[in-house]
Protein backbone atom coordinates (compact mmCIF):
# COMPACT_ATOMS: atom_id res chain seq x y z
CA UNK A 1 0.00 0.00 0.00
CA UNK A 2 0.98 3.43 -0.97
CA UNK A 3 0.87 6.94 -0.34
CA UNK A 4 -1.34 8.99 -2.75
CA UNK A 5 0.02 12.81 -3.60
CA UNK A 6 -3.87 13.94 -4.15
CA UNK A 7 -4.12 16.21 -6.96
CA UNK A 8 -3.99 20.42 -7.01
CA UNK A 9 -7.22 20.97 -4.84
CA UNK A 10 -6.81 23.01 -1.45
CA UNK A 11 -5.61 20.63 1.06
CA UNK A 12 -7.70 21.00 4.25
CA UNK A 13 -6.76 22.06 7.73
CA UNK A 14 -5.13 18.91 9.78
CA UNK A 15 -4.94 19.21 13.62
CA UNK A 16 -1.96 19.76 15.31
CA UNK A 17 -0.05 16.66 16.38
CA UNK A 18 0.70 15.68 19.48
CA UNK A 19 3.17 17.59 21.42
CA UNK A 20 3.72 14.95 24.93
CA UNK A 21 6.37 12.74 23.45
CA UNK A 22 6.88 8.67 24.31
CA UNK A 23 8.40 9.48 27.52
CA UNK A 24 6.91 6.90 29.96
CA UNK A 25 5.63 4.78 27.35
CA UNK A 26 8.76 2.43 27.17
CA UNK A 27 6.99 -0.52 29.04
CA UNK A 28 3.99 -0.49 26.71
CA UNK A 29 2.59 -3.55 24.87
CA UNK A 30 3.75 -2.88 21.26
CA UNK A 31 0.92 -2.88 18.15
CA UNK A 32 2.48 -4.23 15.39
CA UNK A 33 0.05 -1.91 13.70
CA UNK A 34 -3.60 0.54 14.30
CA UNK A 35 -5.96 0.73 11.68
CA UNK A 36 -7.87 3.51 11.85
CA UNK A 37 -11.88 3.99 9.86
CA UNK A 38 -11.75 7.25 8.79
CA UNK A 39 -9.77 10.14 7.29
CA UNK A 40 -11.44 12.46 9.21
CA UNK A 41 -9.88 15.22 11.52
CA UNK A 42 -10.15 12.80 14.27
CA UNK A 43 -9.23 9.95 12.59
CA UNK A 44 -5.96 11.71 10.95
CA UNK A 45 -5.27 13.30 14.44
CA UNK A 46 -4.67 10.20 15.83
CA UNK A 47 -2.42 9.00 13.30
CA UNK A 48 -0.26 11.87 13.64
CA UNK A 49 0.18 10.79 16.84
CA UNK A 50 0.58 7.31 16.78
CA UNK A 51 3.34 7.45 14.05
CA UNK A 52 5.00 10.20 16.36
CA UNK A 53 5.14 6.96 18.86
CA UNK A 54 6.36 4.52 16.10
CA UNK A 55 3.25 2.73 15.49
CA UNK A 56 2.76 1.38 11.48
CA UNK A 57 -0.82 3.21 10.93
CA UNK A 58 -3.05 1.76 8.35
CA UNK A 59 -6.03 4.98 7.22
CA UNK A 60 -9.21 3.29 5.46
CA UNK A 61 -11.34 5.62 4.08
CA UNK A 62 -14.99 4.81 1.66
CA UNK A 63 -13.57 7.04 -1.09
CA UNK A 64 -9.73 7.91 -2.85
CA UNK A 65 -10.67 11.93 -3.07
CA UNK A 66 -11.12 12.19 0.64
CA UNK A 67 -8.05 9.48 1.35
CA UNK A 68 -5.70 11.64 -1.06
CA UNK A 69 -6.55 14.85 0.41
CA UNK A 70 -5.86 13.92 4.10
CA UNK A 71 -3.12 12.42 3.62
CA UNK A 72 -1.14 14.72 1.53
CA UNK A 73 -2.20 17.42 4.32
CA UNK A 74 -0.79 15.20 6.82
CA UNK A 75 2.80 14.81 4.27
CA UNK A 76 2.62 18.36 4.16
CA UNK A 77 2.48 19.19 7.55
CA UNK A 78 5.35 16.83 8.45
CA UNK A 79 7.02 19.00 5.70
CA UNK A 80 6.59 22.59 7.19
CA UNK A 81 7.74 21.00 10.76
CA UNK A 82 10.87 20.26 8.58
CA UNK A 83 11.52 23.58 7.27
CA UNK A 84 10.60 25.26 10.99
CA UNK A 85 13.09 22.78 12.77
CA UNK A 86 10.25 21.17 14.72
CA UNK A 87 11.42 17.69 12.70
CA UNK A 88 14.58 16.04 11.51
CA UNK A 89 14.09 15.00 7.67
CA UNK A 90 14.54 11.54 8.70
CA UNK A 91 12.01 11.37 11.32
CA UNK A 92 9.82 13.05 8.93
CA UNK A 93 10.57 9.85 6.46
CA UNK A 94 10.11 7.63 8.95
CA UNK A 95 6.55 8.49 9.95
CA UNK A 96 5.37 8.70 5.97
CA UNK A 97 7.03 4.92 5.99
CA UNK A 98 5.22 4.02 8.45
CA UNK A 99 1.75 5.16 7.39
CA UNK A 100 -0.55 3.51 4.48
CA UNK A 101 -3.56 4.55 3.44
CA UNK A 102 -6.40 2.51 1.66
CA UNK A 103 -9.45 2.21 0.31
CA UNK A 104 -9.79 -1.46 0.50
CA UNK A 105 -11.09 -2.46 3.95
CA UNK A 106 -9.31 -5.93 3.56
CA UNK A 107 -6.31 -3.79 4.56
CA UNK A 108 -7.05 -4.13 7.94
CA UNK A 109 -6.71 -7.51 8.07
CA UNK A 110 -3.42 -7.48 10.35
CA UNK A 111 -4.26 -4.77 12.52
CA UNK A 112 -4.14 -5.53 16.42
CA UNK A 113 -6.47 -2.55 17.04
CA UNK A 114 -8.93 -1.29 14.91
CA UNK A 115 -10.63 2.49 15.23
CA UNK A 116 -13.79 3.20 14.13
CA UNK A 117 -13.74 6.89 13.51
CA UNK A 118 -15.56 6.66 10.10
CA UNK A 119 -17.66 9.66 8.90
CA UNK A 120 -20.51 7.75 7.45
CA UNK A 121 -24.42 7.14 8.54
CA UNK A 122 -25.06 4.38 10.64
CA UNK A 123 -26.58 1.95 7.95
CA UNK A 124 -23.16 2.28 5.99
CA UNK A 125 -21.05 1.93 9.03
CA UNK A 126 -22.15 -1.17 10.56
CA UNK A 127 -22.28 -2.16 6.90
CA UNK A 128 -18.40 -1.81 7.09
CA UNK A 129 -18.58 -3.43 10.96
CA UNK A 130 -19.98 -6.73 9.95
CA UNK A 131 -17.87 -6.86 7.05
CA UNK A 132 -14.75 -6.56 9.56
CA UNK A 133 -15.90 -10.20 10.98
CA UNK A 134 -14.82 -11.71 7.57
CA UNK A 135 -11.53 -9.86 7.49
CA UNK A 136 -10.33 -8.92 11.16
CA UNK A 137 -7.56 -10.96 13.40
CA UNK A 138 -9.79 -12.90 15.98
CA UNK A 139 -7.89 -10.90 18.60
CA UNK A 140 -8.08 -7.52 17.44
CA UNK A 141 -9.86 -4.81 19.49
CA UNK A 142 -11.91 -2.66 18.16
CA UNK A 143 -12.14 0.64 19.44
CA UNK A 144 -15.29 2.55 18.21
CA UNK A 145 -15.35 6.64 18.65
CA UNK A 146 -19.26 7.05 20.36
CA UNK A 147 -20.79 10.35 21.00
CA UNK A 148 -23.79 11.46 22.55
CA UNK A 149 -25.33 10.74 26.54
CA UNK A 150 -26.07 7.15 25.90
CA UNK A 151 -22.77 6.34 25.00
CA UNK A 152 -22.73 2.72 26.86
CA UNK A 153 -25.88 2.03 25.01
CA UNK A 154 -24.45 2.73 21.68
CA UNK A 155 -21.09 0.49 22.40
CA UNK A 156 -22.83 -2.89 23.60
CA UNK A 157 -25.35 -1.98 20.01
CA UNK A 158 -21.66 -2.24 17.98
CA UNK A 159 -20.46 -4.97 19.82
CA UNK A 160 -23.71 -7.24 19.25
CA UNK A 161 -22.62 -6.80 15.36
CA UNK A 162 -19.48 -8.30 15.96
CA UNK A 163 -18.26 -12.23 16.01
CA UNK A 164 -15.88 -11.20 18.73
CA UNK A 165 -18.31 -9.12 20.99
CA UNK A 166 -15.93 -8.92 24.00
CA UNK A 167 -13.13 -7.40 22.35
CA UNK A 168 -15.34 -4.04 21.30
CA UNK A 169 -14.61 -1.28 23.11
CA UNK A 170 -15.60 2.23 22.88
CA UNK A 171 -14.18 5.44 23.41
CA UNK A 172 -15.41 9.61 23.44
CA UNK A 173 -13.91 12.92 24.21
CA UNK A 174 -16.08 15.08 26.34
CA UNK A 175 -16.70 18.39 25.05
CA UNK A 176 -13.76 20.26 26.45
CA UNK A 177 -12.00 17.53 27.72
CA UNK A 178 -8.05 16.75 26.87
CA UNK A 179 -8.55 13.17 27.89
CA UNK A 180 -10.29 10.31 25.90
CA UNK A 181 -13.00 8.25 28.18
CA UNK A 182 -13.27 4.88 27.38
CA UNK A 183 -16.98 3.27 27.77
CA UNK A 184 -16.74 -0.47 28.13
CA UNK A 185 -20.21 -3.02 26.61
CA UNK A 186 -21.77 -5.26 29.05
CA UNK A 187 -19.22 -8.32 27.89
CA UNK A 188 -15.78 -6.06 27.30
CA UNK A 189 -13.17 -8.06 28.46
CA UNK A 190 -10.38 -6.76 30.27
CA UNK A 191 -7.50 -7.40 27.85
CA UNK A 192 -9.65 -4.96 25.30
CA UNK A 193 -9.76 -2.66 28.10
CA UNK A 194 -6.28 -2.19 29.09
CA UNK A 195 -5.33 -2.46 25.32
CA UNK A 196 -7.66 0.56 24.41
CA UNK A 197 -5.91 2.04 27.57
CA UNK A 198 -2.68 1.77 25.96
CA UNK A 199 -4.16 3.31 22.60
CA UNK A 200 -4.64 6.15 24.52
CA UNK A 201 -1.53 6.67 26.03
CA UNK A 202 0.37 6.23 22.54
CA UNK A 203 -2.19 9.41 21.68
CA UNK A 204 -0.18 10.82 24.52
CA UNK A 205 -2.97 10.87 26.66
CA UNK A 206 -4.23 9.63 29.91
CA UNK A 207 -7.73 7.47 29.55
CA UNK A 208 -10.21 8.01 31.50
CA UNK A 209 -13.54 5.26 32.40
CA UNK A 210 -16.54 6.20 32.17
C-alpha cells in the first residue's frame, strides 16, 4: 500500500499533532500496527500521533478523493515542521514509511487494534462493521469513537454486530476535555480494556472510564 500525492485541490486544515512525546511509554505492549476507519480530523489526528510513537498506521477511508486529500495534508504538515526545525528529515521519512492509506477495507486484516472513527451514517457503518468479521484478526480490538449521553448504550449496540463481541470497546472525548474516556459493553473483556488504555496513552494521553 501506498501513499497517494492527491491532486492540485486546497488541502484541508489537519490538527496539530501531538506535542507529549513517548516518555513513559517504554513498558507499553507494542501494536504491530492501528488501523484507523476514517480520514477524518479525528481519525488523521490520531495518526499523527501514533506514528510520532512509532506505530505502522493503516487509514481506510470509503472514497480515494477524501483518502488523497488527508493524507497529503498530513505529508505536508510533516514537511513545514521540517523547514521550521520542529522535525529532523529523517524522522519526517520515517513516519510517511510508516503510514498507508487505503481504500480497500481488507487492509485491515493485520491490525491488532482497529478504530472506528468513520464519517458515514449508521446503515453504511455497521455495513463496514460486519464486514470486519470476515476480514479482522480474531484478537483484534476494536475501538469505536461514540458520542452522545447514551454512549454505553451505543457500544454494547456495535459490539452485538461483531463475532468477537468482548473485544469491542468504545471510546469519546467530552466536550472540552483533553482526555479520551473509554466506555466499556456489558461483555468487554479486560484485555480490550487495558489495550484501548494503551491506545490512549500512545495518543499521549491519559484514559479516562466512564
Amino acid at each position: 500500500m501506498e501513499l497517494h500525492s492527491g491532486n492540485n485541490r486546497s488541502i484541508p486544515a489537519m490538527p496539530v499533532f501531538s506535542r507529549y512525546g513517548t516518555t513513559g511509554m517504554e513498558n507499553l505492549a507494542p501494536f504491530s500496527r492501528v488501523g484507523i476507519m476514517g480520514a477524518s480530523e479525528t481519525g488523521m489526528g490520531m495518526a499523527g500521533s501514533l506514528l510520532e510513537a512509532n506505530i505502522p498506521v493503516t487509514v481506510f477511508e470509503l472514497a480515494r478523493e477524501p483518502l488523497d486529500l488527508a493524507t497529503a495534508s498530513m505529508r505536508s504538515a510533516y514537511q513545514d515542521a521540517v523547514n521550521d526545525g520542529e522535525l529532523t528529515a529523517a524522522q519526517r521519512d520515517r513516519r510517511v514509511a510508516l503510514l498507508a492509506a487505503t481504500i480497500n477495507l481488507h487492509h485491515l486484516k493485520d491490525c491488532d487494534v482497529i478504530v472506528d472513527a468513520l464519517c458515514a451514517d449508521a446503515a453504511v457503518k455497521d455495513g463496514m462493521l460486519r464486514r470486519l468479521n470476515e476480514l479482522a484478526k480474531p484478537g483484534a480490538v476494536l475501538i469505536a469513537c461514540v458520542t452522545g449521553a447514551d454512549a454505553a448504550a451505543e457500544v454494547s449496540r456495535i459490539a452485538s454486530l461483531m463475532r468477537f463481541p468482548g473485544n469491542v470497546v468504545g471510546m469519546r472525548r467530552p466536550d472540552g476535555a483533553g482526555q479520551w474516556e473509554l466506555v466499556p459493553a456489558k461483555g468487554t473483556s479486560e484485555r480490550a480494556l487495558e489495550t484501548a488504555t494503551r491506545v490512549v496513552q500512545s495518543l499521549g494521553m491519559s484514559p479516562v472510564a466512564a
